[in-house]
C-alpha atoms as a PDB file:
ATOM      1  CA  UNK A   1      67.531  98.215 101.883  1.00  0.00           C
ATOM      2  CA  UNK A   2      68.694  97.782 105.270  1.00  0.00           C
ATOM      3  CA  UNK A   3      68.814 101.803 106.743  1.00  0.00           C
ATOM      4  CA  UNK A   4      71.069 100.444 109.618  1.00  0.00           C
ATOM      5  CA  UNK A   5      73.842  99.673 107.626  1.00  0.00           C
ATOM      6  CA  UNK A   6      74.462 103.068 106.938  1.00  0.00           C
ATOM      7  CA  UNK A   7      76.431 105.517 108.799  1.00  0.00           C
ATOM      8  CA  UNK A   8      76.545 109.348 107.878  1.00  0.00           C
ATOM      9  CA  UNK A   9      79.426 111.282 108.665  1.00  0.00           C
ATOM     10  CA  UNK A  10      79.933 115.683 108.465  1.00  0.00           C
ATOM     11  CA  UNK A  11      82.275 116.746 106.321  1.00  0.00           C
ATOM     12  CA  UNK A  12      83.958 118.549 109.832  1.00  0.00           C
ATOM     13  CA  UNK A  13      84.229 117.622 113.308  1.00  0.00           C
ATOM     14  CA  UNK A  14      83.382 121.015 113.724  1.00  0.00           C
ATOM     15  CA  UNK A  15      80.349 121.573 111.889  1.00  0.00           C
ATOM     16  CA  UNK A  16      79.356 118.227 113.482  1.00  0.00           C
ATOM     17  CA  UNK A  17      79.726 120.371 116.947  1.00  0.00           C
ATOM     18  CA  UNK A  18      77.606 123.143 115.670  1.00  0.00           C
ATOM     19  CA  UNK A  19      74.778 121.089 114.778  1.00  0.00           C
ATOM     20  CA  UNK A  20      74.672 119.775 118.402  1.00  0.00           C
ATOM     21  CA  UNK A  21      73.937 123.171 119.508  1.00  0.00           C
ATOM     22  CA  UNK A  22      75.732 122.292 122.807  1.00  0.00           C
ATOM     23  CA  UNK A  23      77.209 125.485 124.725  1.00  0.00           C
ATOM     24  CA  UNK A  24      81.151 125.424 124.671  1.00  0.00           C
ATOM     25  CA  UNK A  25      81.267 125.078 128.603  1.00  0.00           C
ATOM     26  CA  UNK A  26      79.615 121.765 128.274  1.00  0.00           C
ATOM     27  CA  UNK A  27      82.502 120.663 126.568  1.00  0.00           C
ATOM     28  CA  UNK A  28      85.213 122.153 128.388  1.00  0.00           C
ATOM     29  CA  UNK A  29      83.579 121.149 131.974  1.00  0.00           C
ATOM     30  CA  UNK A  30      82.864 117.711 131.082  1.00  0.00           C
ATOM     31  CA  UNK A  31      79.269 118.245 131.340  1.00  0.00           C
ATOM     32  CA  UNK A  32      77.207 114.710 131.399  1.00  0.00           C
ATOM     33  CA  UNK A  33      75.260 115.328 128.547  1.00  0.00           C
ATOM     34  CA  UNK A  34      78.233 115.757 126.239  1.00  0.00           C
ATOM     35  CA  UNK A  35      78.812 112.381 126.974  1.00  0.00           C
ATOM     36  CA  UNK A  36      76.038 111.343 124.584  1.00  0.00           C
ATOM     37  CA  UNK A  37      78.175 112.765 121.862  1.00  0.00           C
ATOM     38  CA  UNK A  38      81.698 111.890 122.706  1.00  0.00           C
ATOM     39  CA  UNK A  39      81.544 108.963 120.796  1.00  0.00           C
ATOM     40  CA  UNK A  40      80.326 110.482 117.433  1.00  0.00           C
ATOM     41  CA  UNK A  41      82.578 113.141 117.811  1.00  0.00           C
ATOM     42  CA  UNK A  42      85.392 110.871 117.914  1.00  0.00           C
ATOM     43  CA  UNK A  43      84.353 109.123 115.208  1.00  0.00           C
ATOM     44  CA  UNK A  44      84.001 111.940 112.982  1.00  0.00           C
ATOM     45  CA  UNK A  45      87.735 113.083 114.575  1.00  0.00           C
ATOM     46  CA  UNK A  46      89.157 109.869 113.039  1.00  0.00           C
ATOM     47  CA  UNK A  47      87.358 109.597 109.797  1.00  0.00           C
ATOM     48  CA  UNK A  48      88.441 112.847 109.008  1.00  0.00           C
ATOM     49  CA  UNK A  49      91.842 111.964 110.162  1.00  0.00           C
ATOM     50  CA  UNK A  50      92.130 108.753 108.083  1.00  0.00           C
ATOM     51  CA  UNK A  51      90.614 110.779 105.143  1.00  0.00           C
ATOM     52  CA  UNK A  52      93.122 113.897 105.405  1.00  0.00           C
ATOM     53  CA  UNK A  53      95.952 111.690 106.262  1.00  0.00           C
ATOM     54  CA  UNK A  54      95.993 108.666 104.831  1.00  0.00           C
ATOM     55  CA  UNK A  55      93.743 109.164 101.701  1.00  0.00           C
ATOM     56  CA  UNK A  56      91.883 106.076 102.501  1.00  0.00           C
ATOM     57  CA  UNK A  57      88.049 105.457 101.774  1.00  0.00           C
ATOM     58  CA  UNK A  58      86.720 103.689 105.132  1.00  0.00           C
ATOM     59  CA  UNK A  59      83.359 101.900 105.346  1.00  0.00           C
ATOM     60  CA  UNK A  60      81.211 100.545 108.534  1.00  0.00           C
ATOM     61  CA  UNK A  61      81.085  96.948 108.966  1.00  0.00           C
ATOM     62  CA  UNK A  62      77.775  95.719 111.001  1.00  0.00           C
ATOM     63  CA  UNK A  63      76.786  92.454 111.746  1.00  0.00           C
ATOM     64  CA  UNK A  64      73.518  90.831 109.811  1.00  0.00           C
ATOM     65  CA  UNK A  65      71.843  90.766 112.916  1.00  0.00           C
ATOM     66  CA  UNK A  66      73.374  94.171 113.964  1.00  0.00           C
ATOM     67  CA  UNK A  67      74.597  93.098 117.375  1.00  0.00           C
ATOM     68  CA  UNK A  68      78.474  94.023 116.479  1.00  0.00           C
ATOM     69  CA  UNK A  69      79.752  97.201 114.392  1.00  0.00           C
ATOM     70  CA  UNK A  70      83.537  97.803 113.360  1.00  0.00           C
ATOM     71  CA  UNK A  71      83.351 101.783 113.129  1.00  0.00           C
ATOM     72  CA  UNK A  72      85.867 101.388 110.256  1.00  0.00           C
ATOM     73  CA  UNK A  73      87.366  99.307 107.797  1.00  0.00           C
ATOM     74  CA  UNK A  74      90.139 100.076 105.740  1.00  0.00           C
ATOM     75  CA  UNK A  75      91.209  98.152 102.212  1.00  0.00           C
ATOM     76  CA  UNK A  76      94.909  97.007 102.702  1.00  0.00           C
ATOM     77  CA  UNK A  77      96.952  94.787 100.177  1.00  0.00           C
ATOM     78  CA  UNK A  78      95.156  90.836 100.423  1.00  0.00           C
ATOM     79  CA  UNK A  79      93.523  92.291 103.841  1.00  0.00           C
ATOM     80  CA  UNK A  80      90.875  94.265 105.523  1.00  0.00           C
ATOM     81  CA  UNK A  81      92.420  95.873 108.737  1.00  0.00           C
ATOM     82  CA  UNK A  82      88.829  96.691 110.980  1.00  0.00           C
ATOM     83  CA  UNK A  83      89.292 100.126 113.323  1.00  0.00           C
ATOM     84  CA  UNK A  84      87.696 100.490 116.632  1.00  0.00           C
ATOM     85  CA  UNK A  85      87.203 103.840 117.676  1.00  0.00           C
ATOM     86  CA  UNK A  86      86.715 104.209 121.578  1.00  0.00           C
ATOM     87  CA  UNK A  87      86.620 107.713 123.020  1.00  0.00           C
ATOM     88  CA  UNK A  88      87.671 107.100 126.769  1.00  0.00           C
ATOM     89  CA  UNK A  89      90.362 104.533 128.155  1.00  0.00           C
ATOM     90  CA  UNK A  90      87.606 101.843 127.657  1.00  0.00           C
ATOM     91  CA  UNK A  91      89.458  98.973 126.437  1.00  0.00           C
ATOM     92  CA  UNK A  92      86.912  96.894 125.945  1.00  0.00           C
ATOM     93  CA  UNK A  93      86.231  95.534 121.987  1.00  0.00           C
ATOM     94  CA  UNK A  94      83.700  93.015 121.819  1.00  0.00           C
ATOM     95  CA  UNK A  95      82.514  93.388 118.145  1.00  0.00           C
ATOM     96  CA  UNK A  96      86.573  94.416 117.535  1.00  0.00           C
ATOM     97  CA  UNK A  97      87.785  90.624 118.542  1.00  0.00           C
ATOM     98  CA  UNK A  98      84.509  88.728 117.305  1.00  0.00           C
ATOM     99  CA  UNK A  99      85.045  90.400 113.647  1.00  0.00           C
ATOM    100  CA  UNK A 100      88.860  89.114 114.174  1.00  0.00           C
ATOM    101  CA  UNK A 101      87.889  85.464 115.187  1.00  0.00           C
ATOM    102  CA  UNK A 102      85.631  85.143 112.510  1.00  0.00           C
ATOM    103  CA  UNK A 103      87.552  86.703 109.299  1.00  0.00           C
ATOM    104  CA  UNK A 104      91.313  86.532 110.579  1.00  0.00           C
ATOM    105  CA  UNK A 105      92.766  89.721 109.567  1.00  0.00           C
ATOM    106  CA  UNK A 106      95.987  90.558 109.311  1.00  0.00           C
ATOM    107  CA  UNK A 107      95.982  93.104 111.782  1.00  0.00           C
ATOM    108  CA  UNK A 108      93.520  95.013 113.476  1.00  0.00           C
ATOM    109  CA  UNK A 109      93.289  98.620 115.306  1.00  0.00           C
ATOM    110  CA  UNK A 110      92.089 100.109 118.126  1.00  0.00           C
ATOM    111  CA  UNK A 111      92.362 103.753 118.713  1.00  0.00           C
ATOM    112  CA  UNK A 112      91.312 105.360 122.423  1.00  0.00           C
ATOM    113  CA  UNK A 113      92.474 107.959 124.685  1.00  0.00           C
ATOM    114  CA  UNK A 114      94.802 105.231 126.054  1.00  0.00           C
ATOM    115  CA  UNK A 115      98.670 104.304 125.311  1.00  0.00           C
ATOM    116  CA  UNK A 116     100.263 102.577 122.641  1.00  0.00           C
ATOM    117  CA  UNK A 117     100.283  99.220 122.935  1.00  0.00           C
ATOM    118  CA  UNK A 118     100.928  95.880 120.994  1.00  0.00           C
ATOM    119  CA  UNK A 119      98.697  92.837 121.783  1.00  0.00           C
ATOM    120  CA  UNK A 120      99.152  89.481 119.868  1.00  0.00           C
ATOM    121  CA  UNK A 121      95.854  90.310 117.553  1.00  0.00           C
ATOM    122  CA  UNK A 122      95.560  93.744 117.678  1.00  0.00           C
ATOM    123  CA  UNK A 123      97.378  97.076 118.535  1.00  0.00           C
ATOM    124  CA  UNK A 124      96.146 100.361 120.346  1.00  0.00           C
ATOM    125  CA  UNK A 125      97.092 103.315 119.211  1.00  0.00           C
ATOM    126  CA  UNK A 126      96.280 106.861 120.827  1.00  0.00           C
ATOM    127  CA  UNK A 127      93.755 109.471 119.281  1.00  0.00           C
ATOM    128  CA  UNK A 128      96.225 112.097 118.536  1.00  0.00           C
ATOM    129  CA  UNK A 129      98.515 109.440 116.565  1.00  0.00           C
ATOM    130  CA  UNK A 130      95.652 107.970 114.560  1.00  0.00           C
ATOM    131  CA  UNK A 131      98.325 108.559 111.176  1.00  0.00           C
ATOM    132  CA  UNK A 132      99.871 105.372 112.514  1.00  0.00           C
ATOM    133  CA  UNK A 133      96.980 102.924 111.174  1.00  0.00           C
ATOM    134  CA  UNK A 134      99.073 103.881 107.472  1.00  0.00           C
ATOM    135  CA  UNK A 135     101.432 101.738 108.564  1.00  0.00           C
ATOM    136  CA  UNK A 136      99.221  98.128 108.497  1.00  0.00           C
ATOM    137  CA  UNK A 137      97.666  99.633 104.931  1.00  0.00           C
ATOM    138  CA  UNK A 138     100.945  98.688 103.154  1.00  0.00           C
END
């Protein structure tokens, strides 16, 4: 069994904060060592979004060789639509495009703290408005 293909979520973003131990003013201030768990906290933010939401079951997608990871996938009609989670404006979705080139979805998502935007292959949508990826599951 390959223990890198697995990804374990909290059941809350918030008991997922507790068990960092991290005092609340390194969150607030932007402290650098919350920066090592931005990116699981937003994760956990939009699983549990997704799950409350949407009443999807996601799964992780990782390459055989593990150099690319879709944090999500979600089961759509004839279609698997892969979800990037980024927690800054970093636009940047390496593993996001290769996974597109290779299996040609029929849409793909990328949520960040940026703006909504449409590209040809793939649309951004912000954090707080992660309910819109229900709209490519029909």
């Amino acid at each position: 069994m390959d223990l890198y293909a697995f990804k374990i979520y909290m059941l809350d973003v918030g008991l997922l904060l507790a068990m960092t131990d991290l005092d609340a003013s390194v969150i607030v201030d932007g402290n650098r060592i919350f920066t090592e768990f931005k990116g699981a906290l937003t994760e956990q933010y939009v699983l549990q979004q997704m799950i409350a939401e949407l009443g999807v079951e996601p799964y992780y997608y990782t390459t055989a060789n593990s150099t690319g990871e879709i944090d999500f996938t979600l089961q759509a009609p004839g279609s698997v639509i892969p979800v990037e989670v980024k927690a800054e404006e970093n636009l940047r979705a390496k593993s996001l495009r290769a996974f597109c080139e290779k299996y040609h979805p029929k849409h793909a998502v990328r949520t960040s703290m940026s703006d909504f935007r449409e590209q040809d292959w793939m649309t951004n949508t912000p954090l707080y408005n992660i309910d819109r990826i229900g709209e490519y599951l029909k």
